[in-house]
Structure formats: structure tokens, C-alpha cells
C-alpha atoms as a PDB file:
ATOM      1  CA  UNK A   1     -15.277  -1.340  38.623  1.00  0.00           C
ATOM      2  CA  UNK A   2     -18.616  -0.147  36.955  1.00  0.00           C
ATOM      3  CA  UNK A   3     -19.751  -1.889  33.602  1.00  0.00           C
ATOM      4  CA  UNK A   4     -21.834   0.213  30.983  1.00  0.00           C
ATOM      5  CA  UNK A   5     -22.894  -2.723  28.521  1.00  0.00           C
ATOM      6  CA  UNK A   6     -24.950  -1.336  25.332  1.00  0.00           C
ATOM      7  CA  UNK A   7     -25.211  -4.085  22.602  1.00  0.00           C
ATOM      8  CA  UNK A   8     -24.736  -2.343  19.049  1.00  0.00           C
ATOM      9  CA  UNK A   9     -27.628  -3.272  16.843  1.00  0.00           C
ATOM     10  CA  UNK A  10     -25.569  -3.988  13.922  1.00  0.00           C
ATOM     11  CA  UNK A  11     -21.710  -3.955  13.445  1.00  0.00           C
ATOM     12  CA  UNK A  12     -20.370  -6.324  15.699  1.00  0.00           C
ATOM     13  CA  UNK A  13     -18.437  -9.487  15.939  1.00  0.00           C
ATOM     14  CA  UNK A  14     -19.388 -12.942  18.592  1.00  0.00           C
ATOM     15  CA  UNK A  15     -15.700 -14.304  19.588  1.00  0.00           C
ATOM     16  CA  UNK A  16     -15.633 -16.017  22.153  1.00  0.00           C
ATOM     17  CA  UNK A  17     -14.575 -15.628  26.300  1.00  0.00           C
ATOM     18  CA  UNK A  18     -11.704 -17.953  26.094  1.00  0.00           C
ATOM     19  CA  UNK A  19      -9.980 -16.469  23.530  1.00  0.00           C
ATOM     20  CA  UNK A  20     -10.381 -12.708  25.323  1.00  0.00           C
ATOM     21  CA  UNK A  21      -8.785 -14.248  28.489  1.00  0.00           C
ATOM     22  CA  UNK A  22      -6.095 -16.498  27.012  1.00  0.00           C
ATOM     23  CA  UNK A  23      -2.725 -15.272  27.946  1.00  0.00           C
ATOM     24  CA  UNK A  24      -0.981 -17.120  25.263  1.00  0.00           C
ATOM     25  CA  UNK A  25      -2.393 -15.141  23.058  1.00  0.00           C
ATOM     26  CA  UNK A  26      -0.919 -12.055  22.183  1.00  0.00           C
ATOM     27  CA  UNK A  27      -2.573  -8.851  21.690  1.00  0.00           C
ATOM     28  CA  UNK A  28      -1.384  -8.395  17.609  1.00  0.00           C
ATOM     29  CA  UNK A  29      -2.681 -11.966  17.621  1.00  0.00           C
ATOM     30  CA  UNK A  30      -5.700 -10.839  19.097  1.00  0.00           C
ATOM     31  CA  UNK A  31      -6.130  -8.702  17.145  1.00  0.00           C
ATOM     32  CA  UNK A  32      -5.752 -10.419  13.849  1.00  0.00           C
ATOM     33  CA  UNK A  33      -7.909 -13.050  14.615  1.00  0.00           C
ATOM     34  CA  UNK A  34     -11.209 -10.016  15.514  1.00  0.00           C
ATOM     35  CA  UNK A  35     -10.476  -8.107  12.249  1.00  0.00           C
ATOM     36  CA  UNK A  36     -10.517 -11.699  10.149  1.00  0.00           C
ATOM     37  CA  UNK A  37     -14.121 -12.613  12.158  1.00  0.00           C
ATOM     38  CA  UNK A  38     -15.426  -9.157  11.609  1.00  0.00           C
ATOM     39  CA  UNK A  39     -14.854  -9.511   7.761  1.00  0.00           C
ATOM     40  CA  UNK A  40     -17.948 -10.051   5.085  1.00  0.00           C
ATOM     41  CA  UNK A  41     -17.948 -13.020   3.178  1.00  0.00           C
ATOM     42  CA  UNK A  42     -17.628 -10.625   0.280  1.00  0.00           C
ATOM     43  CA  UNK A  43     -14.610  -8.574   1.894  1.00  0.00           C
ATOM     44  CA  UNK A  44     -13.221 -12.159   2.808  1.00  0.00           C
ATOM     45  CA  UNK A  45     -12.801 -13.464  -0.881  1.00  0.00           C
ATOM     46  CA  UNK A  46     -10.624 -10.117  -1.375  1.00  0.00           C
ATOM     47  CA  UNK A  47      -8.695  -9.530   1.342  1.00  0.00           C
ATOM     48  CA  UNK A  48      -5.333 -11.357   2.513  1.00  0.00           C
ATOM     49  CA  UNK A  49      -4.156 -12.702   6.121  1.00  0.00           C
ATOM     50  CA  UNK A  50      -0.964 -10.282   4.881  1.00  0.00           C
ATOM     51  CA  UNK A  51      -3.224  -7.433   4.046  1.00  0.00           C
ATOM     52  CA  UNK A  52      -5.244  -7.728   7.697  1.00  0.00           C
ATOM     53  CA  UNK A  53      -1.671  -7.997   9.483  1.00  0.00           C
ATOM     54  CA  UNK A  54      -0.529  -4.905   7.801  1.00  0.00           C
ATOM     55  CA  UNK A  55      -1.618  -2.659  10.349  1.00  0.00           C
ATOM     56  CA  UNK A  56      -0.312  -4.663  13.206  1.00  0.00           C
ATOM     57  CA  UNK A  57       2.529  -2.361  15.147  1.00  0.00           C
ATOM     58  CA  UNK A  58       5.585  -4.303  15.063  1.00  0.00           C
ATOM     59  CA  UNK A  59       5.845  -4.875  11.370  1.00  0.00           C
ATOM     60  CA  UNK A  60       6.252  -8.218   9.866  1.00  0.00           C
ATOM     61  CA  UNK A  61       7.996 -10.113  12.355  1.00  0.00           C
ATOM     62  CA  UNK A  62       5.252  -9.397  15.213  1.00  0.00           C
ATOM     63  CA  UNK A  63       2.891 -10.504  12.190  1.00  0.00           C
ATOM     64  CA  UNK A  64       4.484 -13.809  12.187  1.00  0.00           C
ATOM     65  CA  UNK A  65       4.357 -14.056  15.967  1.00  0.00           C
ATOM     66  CA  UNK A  66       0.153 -13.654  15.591  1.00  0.00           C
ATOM     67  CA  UNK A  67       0.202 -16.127  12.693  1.00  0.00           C
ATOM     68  CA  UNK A  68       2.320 -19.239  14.569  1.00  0.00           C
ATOM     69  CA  UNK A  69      -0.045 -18.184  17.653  1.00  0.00           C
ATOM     70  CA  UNK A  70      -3.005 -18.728  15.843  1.00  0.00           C
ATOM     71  CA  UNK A  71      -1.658 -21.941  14.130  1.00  0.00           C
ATOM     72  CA  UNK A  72      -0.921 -23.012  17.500  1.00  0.00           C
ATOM     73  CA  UNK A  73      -4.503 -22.875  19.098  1.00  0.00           C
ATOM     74  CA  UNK A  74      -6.067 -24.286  15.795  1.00  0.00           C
ATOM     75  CA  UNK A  75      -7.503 -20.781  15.219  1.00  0.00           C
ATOM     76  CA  UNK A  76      -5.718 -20.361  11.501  1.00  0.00           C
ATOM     77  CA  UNK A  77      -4.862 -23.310   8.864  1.00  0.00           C
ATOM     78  CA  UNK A  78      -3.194 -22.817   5.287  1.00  0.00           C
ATOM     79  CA  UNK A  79      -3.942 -25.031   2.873  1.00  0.00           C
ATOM     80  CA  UNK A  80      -2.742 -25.423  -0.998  1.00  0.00           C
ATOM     81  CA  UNK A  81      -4.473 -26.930  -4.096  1.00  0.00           C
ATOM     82  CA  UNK A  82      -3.457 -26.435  -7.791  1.00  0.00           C
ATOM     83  CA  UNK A  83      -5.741 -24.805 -10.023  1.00  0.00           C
ATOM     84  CA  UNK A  84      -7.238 -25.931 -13.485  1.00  0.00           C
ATOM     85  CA  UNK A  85      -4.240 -23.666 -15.031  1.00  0.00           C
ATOM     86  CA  UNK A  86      -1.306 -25.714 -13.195  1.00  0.00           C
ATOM     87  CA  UNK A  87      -0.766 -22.612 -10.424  1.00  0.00           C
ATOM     88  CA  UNK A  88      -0.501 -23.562  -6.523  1.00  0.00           C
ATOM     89  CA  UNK A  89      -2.086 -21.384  -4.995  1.00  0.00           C
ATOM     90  CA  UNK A  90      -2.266 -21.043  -1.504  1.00  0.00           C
ATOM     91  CA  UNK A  91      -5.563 -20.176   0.877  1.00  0.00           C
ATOM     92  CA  UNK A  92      -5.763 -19.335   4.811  1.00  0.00           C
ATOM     93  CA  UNK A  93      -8.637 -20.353   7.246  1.00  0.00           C
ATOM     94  CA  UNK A  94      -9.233 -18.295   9.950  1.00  0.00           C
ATOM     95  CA  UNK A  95     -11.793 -20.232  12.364  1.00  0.00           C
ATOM     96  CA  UNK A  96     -13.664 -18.716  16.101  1.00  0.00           C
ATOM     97  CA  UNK A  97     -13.196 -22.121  16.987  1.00  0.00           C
ATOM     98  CA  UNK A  98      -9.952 -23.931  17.233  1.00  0.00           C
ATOM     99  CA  UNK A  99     -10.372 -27.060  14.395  1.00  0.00           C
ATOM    100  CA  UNK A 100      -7.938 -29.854  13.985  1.00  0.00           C
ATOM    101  CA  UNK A 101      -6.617 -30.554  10.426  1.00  0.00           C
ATOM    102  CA  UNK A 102      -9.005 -32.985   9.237  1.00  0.00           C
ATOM    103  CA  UNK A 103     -12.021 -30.637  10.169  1.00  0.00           C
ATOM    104  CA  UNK A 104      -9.933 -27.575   8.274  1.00  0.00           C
ATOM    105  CA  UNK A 105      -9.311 -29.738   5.436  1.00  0.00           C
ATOM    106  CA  UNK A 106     -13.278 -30.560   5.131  1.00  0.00           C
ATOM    107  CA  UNK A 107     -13.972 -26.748   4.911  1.00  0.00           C
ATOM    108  CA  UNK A 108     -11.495 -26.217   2.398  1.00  0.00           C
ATOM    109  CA  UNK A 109     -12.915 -28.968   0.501  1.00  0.00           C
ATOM    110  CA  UNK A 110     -16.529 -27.483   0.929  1.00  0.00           C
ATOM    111  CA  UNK A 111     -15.977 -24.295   0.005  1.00  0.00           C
ATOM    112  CA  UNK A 112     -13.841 -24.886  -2.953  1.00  0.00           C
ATOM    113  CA  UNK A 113     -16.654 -27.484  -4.177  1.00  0.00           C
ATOM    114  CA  UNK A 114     -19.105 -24.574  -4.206  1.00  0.00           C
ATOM    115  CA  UNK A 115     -17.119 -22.094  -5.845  1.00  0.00           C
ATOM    116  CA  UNK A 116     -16.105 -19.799  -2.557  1.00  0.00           C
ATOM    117  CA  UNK A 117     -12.275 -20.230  -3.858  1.00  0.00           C
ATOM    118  CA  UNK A 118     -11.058 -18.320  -6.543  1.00  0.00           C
ATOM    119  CA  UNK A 119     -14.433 -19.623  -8.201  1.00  0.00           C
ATOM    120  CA  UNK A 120     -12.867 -22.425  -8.959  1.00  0.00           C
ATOM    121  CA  UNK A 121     -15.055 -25.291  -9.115  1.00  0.00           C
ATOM    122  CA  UNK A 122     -14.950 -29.327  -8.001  1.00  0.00           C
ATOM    123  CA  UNK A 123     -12.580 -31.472  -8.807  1.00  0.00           C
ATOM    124  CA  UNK A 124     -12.242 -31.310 -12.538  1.00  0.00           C
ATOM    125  CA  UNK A 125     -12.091 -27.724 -11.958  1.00  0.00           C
ATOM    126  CA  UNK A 126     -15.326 -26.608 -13.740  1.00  0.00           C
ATOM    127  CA  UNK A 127     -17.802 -24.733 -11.570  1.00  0.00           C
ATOM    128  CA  UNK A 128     -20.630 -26.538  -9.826  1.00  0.00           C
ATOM    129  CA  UNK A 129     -23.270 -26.276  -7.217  1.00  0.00           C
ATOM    130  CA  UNK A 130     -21.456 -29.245  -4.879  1.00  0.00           C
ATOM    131  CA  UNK A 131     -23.781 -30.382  -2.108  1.00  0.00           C
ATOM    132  CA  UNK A 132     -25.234 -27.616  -0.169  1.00  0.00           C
ATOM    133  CA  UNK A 133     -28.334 -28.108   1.600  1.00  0.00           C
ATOM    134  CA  UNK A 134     -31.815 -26.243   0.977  1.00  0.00           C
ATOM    135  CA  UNK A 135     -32.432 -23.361   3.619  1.00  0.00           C
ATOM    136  CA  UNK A 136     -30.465 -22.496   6.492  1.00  0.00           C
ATOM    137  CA  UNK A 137     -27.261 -24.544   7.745  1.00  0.00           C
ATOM    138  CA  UNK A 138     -27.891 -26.089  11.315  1.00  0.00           C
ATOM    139  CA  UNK A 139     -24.240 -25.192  12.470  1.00  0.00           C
ATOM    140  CA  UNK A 140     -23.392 -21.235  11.466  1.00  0.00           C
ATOM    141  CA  UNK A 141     -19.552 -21.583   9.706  1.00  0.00           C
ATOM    142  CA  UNK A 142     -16.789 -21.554  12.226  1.00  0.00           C
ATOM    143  CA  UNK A 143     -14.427 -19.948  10.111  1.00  0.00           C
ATOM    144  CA  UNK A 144     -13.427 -17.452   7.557  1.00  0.00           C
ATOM    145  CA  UNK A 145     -11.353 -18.172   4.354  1.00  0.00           C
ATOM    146  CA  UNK A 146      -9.269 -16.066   3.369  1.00  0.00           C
ATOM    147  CA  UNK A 147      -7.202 -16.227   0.261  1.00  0.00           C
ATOM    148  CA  UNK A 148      -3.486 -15.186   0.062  1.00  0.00           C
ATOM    149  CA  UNK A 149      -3.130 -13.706  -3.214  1.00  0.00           C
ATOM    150  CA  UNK A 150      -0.072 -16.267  -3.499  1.00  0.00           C
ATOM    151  CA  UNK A 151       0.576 -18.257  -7.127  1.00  0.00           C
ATOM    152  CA  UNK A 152       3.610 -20.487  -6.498  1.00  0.00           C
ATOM    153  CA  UNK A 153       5.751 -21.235  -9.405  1.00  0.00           C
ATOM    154  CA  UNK A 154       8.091 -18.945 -11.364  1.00  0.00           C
ATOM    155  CA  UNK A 155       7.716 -15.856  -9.480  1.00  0.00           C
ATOM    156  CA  UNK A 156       6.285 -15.131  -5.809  1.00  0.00           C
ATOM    157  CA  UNK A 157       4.552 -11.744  -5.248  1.00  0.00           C
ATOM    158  CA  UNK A 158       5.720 -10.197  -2.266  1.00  0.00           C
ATOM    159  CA  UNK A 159       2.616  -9.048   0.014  1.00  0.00           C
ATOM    160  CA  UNK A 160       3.806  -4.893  -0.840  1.00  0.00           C
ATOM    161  CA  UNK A 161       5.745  -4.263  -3.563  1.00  0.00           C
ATOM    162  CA  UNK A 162       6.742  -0.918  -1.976  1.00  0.00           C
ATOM    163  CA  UNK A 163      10.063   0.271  -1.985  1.00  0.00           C
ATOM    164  CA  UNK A 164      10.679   2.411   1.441  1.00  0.00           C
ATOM    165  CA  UNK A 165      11.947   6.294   0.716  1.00  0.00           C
ATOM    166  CA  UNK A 166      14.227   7.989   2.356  1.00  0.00           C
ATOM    167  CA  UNK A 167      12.305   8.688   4.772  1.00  0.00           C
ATOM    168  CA  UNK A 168       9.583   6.314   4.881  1.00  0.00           C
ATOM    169  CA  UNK A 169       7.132   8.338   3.740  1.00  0.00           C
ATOM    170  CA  UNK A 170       6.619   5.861   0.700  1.00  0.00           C
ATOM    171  CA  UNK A 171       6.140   2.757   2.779  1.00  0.00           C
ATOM    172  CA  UNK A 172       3.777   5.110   5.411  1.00  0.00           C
ATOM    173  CA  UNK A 173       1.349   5.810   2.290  1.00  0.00           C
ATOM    174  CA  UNK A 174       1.395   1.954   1.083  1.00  0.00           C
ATOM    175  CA  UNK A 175       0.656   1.256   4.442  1.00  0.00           C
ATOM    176  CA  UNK A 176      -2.007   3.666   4.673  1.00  0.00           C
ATOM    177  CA  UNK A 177      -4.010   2.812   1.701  1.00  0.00           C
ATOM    178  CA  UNK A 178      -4.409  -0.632   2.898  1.00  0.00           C
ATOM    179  CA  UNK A 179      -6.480   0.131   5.533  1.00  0.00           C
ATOM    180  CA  UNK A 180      -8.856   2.350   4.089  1.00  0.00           C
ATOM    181  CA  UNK A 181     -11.136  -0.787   4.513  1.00  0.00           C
ATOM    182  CA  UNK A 182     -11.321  -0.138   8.354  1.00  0.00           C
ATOM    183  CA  UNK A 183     -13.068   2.784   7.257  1.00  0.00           C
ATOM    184  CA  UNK A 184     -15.005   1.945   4.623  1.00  0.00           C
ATOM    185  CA  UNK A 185     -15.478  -1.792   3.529  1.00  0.00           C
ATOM    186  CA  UNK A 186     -15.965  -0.837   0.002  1.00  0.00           C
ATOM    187  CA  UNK A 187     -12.134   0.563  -0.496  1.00  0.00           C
ATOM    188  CA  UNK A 188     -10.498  -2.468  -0.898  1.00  0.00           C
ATOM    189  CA  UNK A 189      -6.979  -2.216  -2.817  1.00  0.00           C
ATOM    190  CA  UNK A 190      -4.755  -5.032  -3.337  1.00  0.00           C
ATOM    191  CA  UNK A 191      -0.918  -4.860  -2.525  1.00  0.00           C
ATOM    192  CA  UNK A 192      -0.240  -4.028  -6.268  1.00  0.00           C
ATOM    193  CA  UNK A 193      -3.257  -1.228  -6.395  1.00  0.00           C
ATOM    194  CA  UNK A 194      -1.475  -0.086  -3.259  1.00  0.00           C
ATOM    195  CA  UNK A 195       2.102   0.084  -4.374  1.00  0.00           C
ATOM    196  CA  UNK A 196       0.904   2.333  -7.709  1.00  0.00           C
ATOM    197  CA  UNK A 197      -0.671   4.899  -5.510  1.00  0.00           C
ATOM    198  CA  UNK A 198       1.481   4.905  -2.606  1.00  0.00           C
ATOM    199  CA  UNK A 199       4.135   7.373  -4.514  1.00  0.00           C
ATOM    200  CA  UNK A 200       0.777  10.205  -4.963  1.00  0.00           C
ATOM    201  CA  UNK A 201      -0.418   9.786  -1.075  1.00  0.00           C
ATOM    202  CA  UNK A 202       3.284   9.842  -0.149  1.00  0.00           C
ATOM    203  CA  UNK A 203       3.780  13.320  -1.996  1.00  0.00           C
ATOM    204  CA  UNK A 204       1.225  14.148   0.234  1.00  0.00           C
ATOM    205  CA  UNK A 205       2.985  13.513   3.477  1.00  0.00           C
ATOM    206  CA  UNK A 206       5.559  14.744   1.643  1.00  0.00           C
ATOM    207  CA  UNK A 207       3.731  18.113   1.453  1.00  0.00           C
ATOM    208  CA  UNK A 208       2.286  18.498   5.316  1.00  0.00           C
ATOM    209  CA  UNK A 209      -0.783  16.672   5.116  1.00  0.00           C
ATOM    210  CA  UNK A 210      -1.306  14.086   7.949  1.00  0.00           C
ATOM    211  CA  UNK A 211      -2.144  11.010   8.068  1.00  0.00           C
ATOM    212  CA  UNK A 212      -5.315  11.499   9.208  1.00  0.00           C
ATOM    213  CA  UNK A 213      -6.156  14.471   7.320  1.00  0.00           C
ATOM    214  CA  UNK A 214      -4.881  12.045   3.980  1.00  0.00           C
ATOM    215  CA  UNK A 215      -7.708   9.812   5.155  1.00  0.00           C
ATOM    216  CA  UNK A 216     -10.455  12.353   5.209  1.00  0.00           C
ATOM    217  CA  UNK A 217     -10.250  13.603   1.916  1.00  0.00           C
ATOM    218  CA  UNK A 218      -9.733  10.136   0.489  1.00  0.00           C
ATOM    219  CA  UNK A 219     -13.129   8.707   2.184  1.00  0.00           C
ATOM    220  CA  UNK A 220     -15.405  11.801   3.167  1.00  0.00           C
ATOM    221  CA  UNK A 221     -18.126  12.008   0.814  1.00  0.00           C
ATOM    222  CA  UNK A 222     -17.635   9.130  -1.587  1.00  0.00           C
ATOM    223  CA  UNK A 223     -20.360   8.579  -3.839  1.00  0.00           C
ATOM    224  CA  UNK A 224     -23.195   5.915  -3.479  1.00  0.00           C
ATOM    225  CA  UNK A 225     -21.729   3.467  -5.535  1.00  0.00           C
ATOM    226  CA  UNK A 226     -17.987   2.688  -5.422  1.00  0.00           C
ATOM    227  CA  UNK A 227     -16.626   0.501  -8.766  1.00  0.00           C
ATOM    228  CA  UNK A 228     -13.187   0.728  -9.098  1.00  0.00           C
ATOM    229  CA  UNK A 229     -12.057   1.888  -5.335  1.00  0.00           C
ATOM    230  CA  UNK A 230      -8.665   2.066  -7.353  1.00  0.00           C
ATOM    231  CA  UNK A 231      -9.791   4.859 -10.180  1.00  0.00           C
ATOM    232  CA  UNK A 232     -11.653   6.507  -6.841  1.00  0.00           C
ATOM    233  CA  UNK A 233      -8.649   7.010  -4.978  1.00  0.00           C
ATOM    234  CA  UNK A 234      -6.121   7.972  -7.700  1.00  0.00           C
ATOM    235  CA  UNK A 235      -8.508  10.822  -9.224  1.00  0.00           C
ATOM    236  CA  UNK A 236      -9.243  12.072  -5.258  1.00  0.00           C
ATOM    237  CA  UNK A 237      -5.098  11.953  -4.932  1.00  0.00           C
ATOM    238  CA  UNK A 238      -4.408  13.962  -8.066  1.00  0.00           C
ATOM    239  CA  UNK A 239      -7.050  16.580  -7.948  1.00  0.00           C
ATOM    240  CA  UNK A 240      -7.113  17.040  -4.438  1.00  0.00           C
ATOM    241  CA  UNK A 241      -3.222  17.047  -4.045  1.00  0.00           C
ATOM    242  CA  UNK A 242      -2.405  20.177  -1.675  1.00  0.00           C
ATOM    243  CA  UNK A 243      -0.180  22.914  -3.232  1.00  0.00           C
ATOM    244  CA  UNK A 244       3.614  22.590  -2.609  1.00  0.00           C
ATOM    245  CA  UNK A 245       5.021  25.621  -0.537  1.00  0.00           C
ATOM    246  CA  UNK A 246       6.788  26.705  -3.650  1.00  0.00           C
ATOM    247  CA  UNK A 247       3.526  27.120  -5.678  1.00  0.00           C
ATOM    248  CA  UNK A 248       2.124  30.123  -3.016  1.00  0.00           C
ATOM    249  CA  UNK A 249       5.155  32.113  -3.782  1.00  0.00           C
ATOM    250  CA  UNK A 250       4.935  34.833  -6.036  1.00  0.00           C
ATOM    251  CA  UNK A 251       5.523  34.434 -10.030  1.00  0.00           C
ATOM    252  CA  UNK A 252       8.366  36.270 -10.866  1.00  0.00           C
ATOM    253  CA  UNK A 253       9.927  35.846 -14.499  1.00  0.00           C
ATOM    254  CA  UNK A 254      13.178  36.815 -15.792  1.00  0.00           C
ATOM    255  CA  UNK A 255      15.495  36.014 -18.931  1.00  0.00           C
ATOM    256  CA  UNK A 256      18.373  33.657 -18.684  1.00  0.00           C
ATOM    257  CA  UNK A 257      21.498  35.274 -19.057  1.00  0.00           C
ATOM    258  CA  UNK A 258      22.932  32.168 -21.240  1.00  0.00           C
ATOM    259  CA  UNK A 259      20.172  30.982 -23.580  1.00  0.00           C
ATOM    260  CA  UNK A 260      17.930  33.859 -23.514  1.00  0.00           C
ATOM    261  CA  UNK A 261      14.696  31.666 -21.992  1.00  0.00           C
ATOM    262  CA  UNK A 262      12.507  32.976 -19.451  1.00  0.00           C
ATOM    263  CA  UNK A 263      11.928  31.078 -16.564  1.00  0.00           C
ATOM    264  CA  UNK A 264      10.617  31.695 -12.919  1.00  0.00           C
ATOM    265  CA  UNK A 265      12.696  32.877 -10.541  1.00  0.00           C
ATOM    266  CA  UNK A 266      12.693  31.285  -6.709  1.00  0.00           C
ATOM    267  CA  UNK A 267      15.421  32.486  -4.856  1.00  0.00           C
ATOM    268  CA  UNK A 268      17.263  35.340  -6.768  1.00  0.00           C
ATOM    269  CA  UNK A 269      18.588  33.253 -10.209  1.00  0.00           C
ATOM    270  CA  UNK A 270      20.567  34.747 -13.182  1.00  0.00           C
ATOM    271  CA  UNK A 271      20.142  31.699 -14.843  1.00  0.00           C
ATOM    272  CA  UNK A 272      17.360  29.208 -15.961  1.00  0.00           C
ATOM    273  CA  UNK A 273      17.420  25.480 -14.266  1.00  0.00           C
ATOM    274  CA  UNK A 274      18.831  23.971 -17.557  1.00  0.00           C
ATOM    275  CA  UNK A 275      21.628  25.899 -17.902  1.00  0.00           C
ATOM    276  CA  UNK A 276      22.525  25.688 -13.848  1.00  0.00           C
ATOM    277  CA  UNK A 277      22.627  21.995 -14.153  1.00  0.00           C
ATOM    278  CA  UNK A 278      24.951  22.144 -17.138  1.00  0.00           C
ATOM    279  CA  UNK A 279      28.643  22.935 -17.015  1.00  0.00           C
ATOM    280  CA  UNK A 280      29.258  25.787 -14.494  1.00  0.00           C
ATOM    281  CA  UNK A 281      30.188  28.916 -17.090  1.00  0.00           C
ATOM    282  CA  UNK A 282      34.531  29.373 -16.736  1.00  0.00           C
ATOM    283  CA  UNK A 283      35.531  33.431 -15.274  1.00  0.00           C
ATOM    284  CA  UNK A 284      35.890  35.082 -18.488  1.00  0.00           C
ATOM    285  CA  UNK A 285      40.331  35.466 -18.920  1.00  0.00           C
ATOM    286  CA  UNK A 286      41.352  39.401 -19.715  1.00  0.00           C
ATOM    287  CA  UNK A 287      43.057  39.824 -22.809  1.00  0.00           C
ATOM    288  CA  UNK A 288      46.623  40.339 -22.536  1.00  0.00           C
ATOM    289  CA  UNK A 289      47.914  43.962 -23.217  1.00  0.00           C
ATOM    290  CA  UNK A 290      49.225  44.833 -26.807  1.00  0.00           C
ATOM    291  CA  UNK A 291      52.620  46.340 -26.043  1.00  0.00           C
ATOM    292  CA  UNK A 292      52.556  50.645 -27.375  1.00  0.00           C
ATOM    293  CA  UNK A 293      54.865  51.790 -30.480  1.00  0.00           C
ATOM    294  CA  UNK A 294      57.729  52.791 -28.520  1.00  0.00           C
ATOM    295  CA  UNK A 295      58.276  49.492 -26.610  1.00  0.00           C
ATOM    296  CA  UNK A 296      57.481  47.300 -30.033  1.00  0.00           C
ATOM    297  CA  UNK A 297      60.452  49.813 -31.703  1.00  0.00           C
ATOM    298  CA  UNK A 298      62.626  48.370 -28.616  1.00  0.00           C
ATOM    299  CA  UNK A 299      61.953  44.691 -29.119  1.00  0.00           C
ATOM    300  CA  UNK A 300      62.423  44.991 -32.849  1.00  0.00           C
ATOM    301  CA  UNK A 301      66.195  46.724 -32.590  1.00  0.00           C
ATOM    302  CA  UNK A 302      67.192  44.625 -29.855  1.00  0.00           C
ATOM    303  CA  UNK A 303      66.258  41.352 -31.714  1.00  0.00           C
ATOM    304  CA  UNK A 304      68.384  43.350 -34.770  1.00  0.00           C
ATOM    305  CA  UNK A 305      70.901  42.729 -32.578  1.00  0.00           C
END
């Protein structure tokens, strides 16, 4: 076997040997662990271990296999704390090193000290510079936190509040939007920015497009500066929306025969779509015929008799 060994100049994640050969690990696990690690701090306060396991094949149970996996090695810890407003909320810690619970607890408690959690401060809950040293840390972080977008209480937020179609095209697009990030770190959507524009990029699945041609024109070209990666998207989906197959057809108008409307004609119509989708019209009845002179003289002296 021949090895061609380039290391990128920027772009890359350290993980470490053991974890590439461990066989207890599986390959969605893997996975999830590199795209955590690969994250930046800023992308990390956004994004969800739910969100990162989206993309896994297998769907949500072979997301669940990764998470217990990680668990297992010490490679992910949950943790929850209630916030100044009385919500639980509840954070993940994704380390490159496998940490015990006392040494995931102390990160926890060191980053929500300094504000890296929901900005929520120390232990009264105000904001507050805790106790980080001057100049650069002796030991580089072992771990990433990542918050889970939970609030425990009343109602729980599922991670994509996406109905599936008929033909999963809906749940596709939700799917799809998620991982824009992959390709560009500054199109981060949450599950509920996801689920409001999943039914315009499913219309365009619906429509021909491809997946990956949906993905081009939603992140070739983008601007300098990206704001709202939300507003982005939905003004790329609506005015770059393909035409339907009915639109290239030629206009062709006619009159309804029953309210006298025009309206365009598809596929050879009498009748406009308002009146088809109202009672079908009854077969006109023929008048019954009037009897002549001769047989109404008849009737009249037989019922003299």
C-alpha cells in the first residue's frame, strides 16, 4: 500500500490514533464525534449534538447508537443546570479525550462561569468574567460544548418539527437545510428555521431539482457578509424557485360555459376550476310532448264518458 500524506494548511481537525482504530466504535459514531471536533467555538454555541447527527444514515436510532458509544468511552457527557428564568436546560460535551464525570462537570462549571453557556453567567446568574487566566491556557480544551436547544418544563421541542409528506420529500428538504453548514459555516439554521423552509426547498424536489443542484443555488455566490442565513435562504428559495412543468405550456384562455369567467385552459376544459369542483351540472331532462288537437278531442269525450 502506497501513502500520499499532504498536511492541509488550514481546515483540519487533530483526533487522535486510538479513536481511528477502535473497533467499538462505530463509524456514525465516528463520525459524530470528527464533525463535533471540527466545529468553531462560534459554530459550537449554535449548533446541537441532534443537529450534527442529522446527517448520519440510519436516522435516529443509529444516532442513538453513536451517542451511548460516545457516552461509553467518556467521549460525550450531558449535563443540566437551571437558568436565572427557572428553565432546565440541558448542554452536551463532546471531548477528544475520554473525561470521567468529575473532570466533565469542572468544564461545565468553567465555561458556564465565563459566559460560554447560553451567556448565562456565575452562580447568581448575572454575567461575569469568572477566573480565566491572562494569555494563553497551558492545556488547549479537550472538549467542545455543545448546547441542545432543550428547555425542560411545559413543553419539549422536538429536534425537527417536520412533518414527513407523502413522499418524503418534506422531511428530505428539512434534512437538507441542516447541513448547509458542511458547506458553508456561516448557514446555520436551527430545527425551527429549518421546518419553515423545508415546505419551499421541498417544492423544489417536488419540481425536478436535485438535491445537489438545490444546494448550489442556495450557497453559490452568497454575498460577503451573511446576517440572517434564514432571510438568505428563503429569498434564494422563492425567487429562484424553478418553473412548474405546467407554467411552459402555452396560455390558452377560454370562457366558462357556467359562470361566464375566463380562465386558462390545460387539458381541453369547458369549464373553469371553480365550477368543476362544485356540484357536477345534472343531463338536462326533455320536455314531455304536448299531446296534438285530435288526440286532446279523444281524451276529453272519453272522460265525458
Amino acid at each position: 500500500m502506497l501513502r500520499n500524506v499532504i498536511a492541509p494548511a488550514r481546515g483540519f481537525t487533530q483526533i487522535a490514533n486510538s479513536h481511528i482504530w477502535d473497533d467499538d466504535l462505530s463509524d456514525s459514531a465516528f463520525r459524530l464525534l470528527v464533525r463535533a471536533l471540527a466545529l468553531s467555538e462560534a459554530a459550537a454555541r449554535k449548533t446541537t449534538v441532534t443537529e450534527l447527527a442529522a446527517g448520519l444514515t440510519g436516522g435516529r436510532i443509529t444516532a442513538d447508537r453513536a451517542r451511548r458509544q460516545l457516552g461509553k468511552k467518556g467521549l460525550l457527557h450531558t449535563t443540566k443546570w437551571r437558568n436565572p428564568a427557572g428553565q432546565v436546560r440541558s448542554e452536551s460535551l463532546v471531548s477528544s479525550v475520554p473525561l470521567g464525570a468529575e473532570a466533565a462537570a469542572e468544564i461545565f462549571a468553567e465555561r458556564r462561569g465565563v459566559g460560554g453557556l447560553g451567556g448565562v453567567g456565575g452562580v447568581d446568574g448575572r454575567p461575569g468574567a469568572g477566573s480565566r487566566k491572562v494569555g494563553r491556557a497551558d492545556v488547549p480544551s479537550p472538549g467542545t460544548v455543545l448546547p441542545t436547544g432543550e428547555t425542560l418544563g411545559e413543553k419539549t421541542s422536538s429536534p425537527l418539527p417536520v412533518p414527513p409528506g407523502p413522499d418524503g420529500r418534506l422531511e428530505a428538504a428539512g434534512q437538507l437545510l441542516l447541513t448547509l453548514r458542511r458547506l458553508d459555516e456561516r448557514l446555520v439554521l436551527g430545527s425551527r428555521e429549518a421546518a419553515r423552509l423545508a415546505p419551499l426547498a421541498a417544492e423544489w424536489l417536488a419540481r425536478g431539482v436535485s438535491s445537489a443542484g438545490l444546494r448550489h443555488a442556495l450557497t453559490a455566490g452568497l454575498p460577503p457578509q451573511v446576517k440572517c442565513p434564514a432571510a438568505l435562504l428563503r429569498t434564494r428559495l422563492l425567487e429562484k424557485m424553478p418553473d412548474h412543468e405546467t407554467d411552459r405550456l402555452p396560455v390558452t384562455l377560454a370562457i366558462c360555459g357556467d359562470c361566464e369567467r375566463p380562465f386558462r385552459v390545460v387539458a381541453g376544459e369547458a369549464r373553469c376550476a371553480s365550477c368543476r369542483s362544485a356540484a357536477p351540472v345534472q343531463p338536462l331532462q326533455p320536455e314531455p310532448e304536448r299531446p296534438g288537437w285530435r288526440e286532446r278531442v279523444r281524451l276529453a269525450a272519453a272522460g265525458r264518458c
